[in-house]
PDB file of N, CA and C in Angstrom:
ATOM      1  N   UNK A   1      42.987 -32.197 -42.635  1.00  0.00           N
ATOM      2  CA  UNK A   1      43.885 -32.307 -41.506  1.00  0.00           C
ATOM      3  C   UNK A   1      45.084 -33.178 -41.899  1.00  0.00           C
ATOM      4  N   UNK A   2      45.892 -33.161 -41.762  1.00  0.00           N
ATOM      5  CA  UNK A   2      47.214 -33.305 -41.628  1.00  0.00           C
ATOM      6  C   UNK A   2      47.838 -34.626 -41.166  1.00  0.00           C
ATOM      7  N   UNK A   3      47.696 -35.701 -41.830  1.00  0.00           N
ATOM      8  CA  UNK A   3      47.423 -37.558 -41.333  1.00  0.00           C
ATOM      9  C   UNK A   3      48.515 -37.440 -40.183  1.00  0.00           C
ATOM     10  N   UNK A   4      50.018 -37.021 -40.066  1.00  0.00           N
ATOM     11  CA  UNK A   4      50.671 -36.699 -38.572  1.00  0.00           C
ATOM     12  C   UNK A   4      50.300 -36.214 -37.470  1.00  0.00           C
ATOM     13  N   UNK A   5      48.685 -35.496 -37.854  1.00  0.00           N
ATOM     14  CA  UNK A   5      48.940 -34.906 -36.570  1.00  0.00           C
ATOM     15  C   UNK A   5      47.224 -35.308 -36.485  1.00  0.00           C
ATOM     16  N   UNK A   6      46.962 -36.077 -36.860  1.00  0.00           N
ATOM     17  CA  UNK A   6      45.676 -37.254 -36.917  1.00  0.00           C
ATOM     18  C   UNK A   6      46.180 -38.308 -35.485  1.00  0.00           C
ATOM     19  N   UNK A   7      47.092 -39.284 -36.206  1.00  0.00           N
ATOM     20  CA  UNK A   7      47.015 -40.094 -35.104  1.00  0.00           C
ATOM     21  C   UNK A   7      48.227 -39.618 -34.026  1.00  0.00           C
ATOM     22  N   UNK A   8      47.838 -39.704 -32.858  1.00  0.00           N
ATOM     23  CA  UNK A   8      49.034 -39.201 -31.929  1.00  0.00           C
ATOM     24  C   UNK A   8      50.153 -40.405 -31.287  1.00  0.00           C
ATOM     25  N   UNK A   9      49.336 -41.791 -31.070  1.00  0.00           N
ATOM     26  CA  UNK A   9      50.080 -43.145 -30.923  1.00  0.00           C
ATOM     27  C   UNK A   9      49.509 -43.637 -30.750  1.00  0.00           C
ATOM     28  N   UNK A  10      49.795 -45.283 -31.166  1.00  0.00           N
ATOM     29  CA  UNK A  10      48.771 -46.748 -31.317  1.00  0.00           C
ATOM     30  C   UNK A  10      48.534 -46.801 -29.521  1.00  0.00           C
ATOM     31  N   UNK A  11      47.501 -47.675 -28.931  1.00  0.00           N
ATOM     32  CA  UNK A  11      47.569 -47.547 -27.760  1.00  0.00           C
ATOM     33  C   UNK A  11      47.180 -49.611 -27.220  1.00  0.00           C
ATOM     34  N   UNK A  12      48.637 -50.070 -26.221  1.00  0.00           N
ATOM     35  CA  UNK A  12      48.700 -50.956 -26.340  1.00  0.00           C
ATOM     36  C   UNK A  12      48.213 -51.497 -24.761  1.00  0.00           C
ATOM     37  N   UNK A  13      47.186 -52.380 -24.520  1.00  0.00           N
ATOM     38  CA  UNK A  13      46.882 -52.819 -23.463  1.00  0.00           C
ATOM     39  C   UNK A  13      46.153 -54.114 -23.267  1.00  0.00           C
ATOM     40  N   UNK A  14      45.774 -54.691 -22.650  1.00  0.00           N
ATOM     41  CA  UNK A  14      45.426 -56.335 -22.473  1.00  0.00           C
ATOM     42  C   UNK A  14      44.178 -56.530 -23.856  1.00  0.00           C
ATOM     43  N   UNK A  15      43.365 -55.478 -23.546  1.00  0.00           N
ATOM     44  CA  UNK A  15      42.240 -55.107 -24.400  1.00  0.00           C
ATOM     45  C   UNK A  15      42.731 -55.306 -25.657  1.00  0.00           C
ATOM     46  N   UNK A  16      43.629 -54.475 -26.388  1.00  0.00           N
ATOM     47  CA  UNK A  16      43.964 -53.978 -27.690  1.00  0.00           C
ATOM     48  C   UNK A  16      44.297 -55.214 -28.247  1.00  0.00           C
ATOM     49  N   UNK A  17      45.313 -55.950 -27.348  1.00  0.00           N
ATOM     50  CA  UNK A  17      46.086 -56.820 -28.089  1.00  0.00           C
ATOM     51  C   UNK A  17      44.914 -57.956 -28.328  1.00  0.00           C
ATOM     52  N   UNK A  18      44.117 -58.427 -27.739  1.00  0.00           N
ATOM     53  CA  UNK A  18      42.851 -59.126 -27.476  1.00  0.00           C
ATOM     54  C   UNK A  18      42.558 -58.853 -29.211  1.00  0.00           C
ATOM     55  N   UNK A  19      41.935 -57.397 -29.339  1.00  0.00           N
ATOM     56  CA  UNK A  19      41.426 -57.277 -30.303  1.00  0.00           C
ATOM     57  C   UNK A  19      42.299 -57.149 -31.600  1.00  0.00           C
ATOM     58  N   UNK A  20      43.206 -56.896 -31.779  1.00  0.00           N
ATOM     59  CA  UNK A  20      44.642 -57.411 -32.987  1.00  0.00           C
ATOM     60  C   UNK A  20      44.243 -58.848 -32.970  1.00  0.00           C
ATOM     61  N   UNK A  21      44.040 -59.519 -31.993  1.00  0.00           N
ATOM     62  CA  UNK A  21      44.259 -60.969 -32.833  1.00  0.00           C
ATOM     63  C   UNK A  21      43.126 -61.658 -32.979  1.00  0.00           C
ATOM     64  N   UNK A  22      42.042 -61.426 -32.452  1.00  0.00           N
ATOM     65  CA  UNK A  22      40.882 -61.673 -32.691  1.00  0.00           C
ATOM     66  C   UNK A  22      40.084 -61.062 -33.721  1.00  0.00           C
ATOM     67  N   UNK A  23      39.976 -59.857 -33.761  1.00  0.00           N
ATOM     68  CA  UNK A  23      38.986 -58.961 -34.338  1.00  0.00           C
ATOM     69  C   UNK A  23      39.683 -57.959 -35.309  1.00  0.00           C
ATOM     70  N   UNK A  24      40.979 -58.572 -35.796  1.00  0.00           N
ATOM     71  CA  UNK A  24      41.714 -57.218 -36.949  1.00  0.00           C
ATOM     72  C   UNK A  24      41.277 -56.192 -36.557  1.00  0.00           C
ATOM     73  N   UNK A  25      41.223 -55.863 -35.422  1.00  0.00           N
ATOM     74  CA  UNK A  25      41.231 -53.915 -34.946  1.00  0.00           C
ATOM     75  C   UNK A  25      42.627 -53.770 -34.619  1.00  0.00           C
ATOM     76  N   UNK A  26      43.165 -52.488 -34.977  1.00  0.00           N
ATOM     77  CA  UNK A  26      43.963 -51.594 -34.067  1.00  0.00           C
ATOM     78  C   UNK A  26      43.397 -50.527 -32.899  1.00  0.00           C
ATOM     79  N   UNK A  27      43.754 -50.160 -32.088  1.00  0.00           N
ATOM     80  CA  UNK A  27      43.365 -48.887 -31.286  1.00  0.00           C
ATOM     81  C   UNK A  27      44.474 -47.351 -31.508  1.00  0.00           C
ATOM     82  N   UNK A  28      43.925 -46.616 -31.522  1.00  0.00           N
ATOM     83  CA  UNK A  28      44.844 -45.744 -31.866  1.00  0.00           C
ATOM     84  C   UNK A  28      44.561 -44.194 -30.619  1.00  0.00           C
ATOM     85  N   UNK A  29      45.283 -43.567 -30.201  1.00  0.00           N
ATOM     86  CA  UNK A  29      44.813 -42.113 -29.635  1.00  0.00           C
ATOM     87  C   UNK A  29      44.912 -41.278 -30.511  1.00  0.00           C
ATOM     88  N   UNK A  30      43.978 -40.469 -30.842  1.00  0.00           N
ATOM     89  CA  UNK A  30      44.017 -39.394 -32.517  1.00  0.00           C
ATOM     90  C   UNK A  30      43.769 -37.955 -31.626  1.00  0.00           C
ATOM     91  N   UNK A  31      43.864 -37.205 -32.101  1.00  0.00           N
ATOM     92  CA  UNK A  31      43.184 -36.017 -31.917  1.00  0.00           C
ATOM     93  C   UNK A  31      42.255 -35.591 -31.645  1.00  0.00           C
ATOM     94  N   UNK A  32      41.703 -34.883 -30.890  1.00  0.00           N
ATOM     95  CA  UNK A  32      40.693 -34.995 -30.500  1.00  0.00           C
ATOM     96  C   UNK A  32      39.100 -34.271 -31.829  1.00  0.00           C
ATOM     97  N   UNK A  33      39.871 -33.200 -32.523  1.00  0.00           N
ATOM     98  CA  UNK A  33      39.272 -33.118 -33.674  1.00  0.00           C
ATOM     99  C   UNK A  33      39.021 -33.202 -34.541  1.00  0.00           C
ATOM    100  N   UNK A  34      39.528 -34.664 -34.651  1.00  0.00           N
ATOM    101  CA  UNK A  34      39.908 -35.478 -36.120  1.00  0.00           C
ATOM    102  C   UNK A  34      38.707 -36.517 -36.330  1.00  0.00           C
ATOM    103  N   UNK A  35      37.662 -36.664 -37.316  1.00  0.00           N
ATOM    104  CA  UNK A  35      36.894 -37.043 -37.855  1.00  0.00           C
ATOM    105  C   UNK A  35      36.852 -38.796 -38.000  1.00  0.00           C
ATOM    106  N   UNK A  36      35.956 -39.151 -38.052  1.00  0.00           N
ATOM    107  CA  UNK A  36      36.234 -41.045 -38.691  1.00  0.00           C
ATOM    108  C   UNK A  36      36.634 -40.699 -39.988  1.00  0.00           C
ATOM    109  N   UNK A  37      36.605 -39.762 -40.729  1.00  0.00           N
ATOM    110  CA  UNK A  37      37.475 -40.234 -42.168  1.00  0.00           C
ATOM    111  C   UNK A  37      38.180 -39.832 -42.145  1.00  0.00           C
ATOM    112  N   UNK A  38      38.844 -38.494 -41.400  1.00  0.00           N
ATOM    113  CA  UNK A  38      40.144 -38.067 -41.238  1.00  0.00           C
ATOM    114  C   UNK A  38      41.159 -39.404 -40.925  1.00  0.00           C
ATOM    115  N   UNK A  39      40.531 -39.826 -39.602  1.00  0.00           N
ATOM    116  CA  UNK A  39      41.083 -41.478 -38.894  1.00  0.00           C
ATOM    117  C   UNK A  39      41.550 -42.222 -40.069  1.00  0.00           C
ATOM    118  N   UNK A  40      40.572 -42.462 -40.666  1.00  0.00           N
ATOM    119  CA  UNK A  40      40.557 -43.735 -41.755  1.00  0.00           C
ATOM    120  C   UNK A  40      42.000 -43.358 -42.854  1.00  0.00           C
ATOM    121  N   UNK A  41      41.582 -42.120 -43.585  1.00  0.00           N
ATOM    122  CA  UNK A  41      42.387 -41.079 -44.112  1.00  0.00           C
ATOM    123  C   UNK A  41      43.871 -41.329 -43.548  1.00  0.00           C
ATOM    124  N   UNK A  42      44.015 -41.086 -42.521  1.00  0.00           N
ATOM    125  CA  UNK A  42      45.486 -41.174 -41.958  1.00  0.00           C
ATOM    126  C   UNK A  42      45.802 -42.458 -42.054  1.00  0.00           C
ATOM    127  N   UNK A  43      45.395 -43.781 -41.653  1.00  0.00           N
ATOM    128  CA  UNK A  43      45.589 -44.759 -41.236  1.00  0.00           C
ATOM    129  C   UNK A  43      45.849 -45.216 -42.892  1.00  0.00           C
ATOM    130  N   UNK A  44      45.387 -45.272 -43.839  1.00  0.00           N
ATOM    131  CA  UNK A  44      45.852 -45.163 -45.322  1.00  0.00           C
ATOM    132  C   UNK A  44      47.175 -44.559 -45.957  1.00  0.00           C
ATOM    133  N   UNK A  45      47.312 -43.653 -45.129  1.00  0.00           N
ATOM    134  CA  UNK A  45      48.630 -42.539 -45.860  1.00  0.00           C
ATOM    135  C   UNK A  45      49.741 -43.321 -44.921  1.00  0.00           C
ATOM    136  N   UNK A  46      49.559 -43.093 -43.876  1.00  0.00           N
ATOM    137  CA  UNK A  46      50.637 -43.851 -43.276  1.00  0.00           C
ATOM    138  C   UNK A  46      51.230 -45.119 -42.853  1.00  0.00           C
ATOM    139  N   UNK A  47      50.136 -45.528 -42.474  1.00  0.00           N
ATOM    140  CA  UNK A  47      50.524 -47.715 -42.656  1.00  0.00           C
ATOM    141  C   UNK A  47      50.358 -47.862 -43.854  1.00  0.00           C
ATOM    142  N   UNK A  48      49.463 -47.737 -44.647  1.00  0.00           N
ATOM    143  CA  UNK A  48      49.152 -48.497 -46.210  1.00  0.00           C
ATOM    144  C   UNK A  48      47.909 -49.220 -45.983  1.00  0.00           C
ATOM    145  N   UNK A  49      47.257 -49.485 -45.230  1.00  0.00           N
ATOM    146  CA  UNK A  49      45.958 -50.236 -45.204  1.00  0.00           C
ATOM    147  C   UNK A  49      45.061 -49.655 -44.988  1.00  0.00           C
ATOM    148  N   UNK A  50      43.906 -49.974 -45.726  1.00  0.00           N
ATOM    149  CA  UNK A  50      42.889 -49.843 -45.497  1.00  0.00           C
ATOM    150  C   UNK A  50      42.029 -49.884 -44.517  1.00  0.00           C
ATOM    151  N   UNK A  51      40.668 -49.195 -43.528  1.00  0.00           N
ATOM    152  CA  UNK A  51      39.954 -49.063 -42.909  1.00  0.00           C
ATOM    153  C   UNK A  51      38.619 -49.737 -43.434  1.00  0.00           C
ATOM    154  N   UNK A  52      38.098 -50.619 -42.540  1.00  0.00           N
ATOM    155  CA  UNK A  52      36.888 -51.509 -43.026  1.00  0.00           C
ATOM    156  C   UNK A  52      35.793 -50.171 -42.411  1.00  0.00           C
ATOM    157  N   UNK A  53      35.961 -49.969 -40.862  1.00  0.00           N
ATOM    158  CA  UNK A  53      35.044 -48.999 -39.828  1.00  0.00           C
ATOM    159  C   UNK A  53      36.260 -48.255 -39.214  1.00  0.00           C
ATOM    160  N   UNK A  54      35.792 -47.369 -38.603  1.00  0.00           N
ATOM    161  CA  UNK A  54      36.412 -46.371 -37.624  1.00  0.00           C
ATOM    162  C   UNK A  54      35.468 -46.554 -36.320  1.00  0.00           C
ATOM    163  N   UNK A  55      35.471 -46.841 -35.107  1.00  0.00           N
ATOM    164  CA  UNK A  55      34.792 -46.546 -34.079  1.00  0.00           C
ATOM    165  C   UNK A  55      35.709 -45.433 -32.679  1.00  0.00           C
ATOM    166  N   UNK A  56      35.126 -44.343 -32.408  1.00  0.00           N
ATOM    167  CA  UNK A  56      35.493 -43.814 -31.774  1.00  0.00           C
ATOM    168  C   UNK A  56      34.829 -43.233 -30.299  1.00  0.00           C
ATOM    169  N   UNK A  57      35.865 -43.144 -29.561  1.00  0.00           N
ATOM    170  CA  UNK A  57      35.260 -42.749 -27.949  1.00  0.00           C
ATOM    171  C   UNK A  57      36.498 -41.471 -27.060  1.00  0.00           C
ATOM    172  N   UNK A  58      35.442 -40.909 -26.346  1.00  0.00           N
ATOM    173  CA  UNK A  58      35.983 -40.020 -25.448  1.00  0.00           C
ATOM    174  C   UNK A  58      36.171 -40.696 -24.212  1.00  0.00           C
ATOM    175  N   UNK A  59      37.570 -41.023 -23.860  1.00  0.00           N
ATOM    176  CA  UNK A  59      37.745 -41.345 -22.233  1.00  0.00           C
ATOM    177  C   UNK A  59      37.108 -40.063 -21.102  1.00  0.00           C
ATOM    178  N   UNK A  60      37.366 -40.642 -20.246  1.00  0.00           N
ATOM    179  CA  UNK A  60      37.223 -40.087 -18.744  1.00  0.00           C
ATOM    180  C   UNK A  60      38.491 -39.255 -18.747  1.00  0.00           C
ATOM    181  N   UNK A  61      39.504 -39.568 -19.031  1.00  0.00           N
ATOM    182  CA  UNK A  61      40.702 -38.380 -19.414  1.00  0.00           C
ATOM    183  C   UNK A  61      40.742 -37.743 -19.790  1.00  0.00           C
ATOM    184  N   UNK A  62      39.795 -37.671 -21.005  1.00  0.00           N
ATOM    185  CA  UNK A  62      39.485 -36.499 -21.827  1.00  0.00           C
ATOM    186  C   UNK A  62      40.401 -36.803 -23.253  1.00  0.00           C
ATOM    187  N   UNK A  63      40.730 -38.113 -23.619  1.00  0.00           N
ATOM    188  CA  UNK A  63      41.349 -38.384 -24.909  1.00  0.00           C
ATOM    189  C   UNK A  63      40.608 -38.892 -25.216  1.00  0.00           C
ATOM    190  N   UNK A  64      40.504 -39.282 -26.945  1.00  0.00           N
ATOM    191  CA  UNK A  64      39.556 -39.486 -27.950  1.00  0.00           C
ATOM    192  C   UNK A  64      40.753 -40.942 -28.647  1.00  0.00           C
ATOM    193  N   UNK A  65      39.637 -42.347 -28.182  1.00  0.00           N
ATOM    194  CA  UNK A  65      40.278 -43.211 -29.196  1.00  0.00           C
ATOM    195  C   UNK A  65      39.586 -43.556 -30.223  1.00  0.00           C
ATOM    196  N   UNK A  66      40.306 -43.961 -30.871  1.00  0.00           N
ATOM    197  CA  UNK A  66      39.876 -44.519 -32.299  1.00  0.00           C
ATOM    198  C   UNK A  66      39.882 -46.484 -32.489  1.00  0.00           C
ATOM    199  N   UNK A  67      38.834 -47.435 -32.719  1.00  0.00           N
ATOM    200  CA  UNK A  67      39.297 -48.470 -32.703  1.00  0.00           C
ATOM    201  C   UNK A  67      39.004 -48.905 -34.179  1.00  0.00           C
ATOM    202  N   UNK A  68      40.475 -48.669 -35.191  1.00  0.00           N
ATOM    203  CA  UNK A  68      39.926 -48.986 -36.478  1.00  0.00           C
ATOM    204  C   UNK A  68      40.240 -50.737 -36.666  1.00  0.00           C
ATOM    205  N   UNK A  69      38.803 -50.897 -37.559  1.00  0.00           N
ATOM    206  CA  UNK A  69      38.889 -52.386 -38.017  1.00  0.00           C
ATOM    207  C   UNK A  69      39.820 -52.560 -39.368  1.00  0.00           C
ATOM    208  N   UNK A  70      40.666 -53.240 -39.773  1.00  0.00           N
ATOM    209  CA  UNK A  70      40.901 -53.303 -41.414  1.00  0.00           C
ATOM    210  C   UNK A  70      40.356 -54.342 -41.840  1.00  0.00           C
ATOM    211  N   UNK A  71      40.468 -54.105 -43.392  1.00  0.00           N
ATOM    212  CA  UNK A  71      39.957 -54.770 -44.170  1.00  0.00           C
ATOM    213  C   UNK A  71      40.172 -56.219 -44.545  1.00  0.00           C
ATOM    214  N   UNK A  72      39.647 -56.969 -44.801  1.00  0.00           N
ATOM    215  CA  UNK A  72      40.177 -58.502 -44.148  1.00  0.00           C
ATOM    216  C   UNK A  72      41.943 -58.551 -45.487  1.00  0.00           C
ATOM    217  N   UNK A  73      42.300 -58.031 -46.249  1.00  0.00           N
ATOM    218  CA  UNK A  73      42.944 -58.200 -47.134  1.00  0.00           C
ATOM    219  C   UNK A  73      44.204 -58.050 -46.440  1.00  0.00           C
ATOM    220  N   UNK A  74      43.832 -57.013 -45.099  1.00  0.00           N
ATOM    221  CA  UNK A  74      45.092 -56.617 -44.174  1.00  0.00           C
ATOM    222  C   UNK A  74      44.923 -57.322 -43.004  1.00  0.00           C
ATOM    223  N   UNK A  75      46.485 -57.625 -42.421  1.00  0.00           N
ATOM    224  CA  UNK A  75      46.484 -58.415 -41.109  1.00  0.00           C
ATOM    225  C   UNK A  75      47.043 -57.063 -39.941  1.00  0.00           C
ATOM    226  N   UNK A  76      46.237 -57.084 -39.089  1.00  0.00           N
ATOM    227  CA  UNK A  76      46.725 -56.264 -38.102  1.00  0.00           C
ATOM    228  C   UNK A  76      47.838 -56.474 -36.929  1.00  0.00           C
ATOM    229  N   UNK A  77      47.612 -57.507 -37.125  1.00  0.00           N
ATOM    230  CA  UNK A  77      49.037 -58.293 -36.478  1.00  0.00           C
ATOM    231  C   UNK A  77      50.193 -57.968 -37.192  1.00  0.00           C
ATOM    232  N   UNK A  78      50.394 -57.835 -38.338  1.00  0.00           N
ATOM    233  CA  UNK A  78      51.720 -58.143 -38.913  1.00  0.00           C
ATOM    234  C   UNK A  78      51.477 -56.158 -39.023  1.00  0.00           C
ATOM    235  N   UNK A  79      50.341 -55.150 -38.886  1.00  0.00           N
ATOM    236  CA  UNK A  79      51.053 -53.925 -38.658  1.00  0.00           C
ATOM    237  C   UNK A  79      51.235 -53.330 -37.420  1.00  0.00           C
ATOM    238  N   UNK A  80      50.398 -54.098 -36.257  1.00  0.00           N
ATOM    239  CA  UNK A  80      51.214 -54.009 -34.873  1.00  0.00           C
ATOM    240  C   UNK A  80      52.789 -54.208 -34.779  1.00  0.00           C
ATOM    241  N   UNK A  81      53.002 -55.599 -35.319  1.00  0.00           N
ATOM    242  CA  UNK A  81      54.905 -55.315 -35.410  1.00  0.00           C
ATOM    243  C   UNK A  81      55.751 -54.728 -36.034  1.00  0.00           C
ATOM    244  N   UNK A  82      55.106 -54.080 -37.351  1.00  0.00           N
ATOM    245  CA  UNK A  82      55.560 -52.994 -37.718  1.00  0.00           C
ATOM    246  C   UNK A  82      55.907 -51.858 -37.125  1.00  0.00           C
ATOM    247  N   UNK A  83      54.776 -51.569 -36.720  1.00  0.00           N
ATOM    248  CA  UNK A  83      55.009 -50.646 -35.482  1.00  0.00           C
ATOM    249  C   UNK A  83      55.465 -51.357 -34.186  1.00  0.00           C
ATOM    250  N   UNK A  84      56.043 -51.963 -33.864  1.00  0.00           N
ATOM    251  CA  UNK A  84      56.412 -52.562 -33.051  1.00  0.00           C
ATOM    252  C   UNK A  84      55.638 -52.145 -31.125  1.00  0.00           C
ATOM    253  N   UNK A  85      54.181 -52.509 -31.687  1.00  0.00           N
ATOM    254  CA  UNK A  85      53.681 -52.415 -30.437  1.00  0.00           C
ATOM    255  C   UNK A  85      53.429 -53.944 -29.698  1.00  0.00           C
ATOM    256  N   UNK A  86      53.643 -54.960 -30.850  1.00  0.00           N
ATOM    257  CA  UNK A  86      53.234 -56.366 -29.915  1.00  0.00           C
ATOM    258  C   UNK A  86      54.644 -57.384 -30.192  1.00  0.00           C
TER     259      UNK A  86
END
């Protein structure tokens, strides 16, 4: 699968940011038929960091998130402002 059309956008809320600075997770909304290594896979090609876990869930909406951890070598903080979600 196709790492663009893997993740669809980081997803930013009281929760997320909680976990950026506590727990080096990002949250992401992916596709809904995109795999934990597809996830991981993308999140490599396109930020540059590495994936420690992938954990994923189906909302009540019917979207599929992804909450990847990185690897302690990466700060998730400094690729939240990259992406300029925090």
């Amino acid at each position: 699968m196709n790492p663009q059309d893997v993740i669809l956008y980081p997803l930013m809320t009281e929760r997320s940011v909680y976990m950026i600075e506590n727990e080096n997770k990002l949250v992401f909304i992916v596709k809904r038929e995109a795999t934990k290594l597809d996830i991981s896979r993308a999140v490599k090609i396109l930020y540059g960091v590495e994936a420690e876990s992938v954990n994923t869930l189906i909302s009540r909406k019917s979207v599929k998130k992804a909450f990847v951890k990185l690897k302690e070598a990466h700060d998730a903080s400094d690729l939240a402002i990259k992406l300029g979600i925090l």
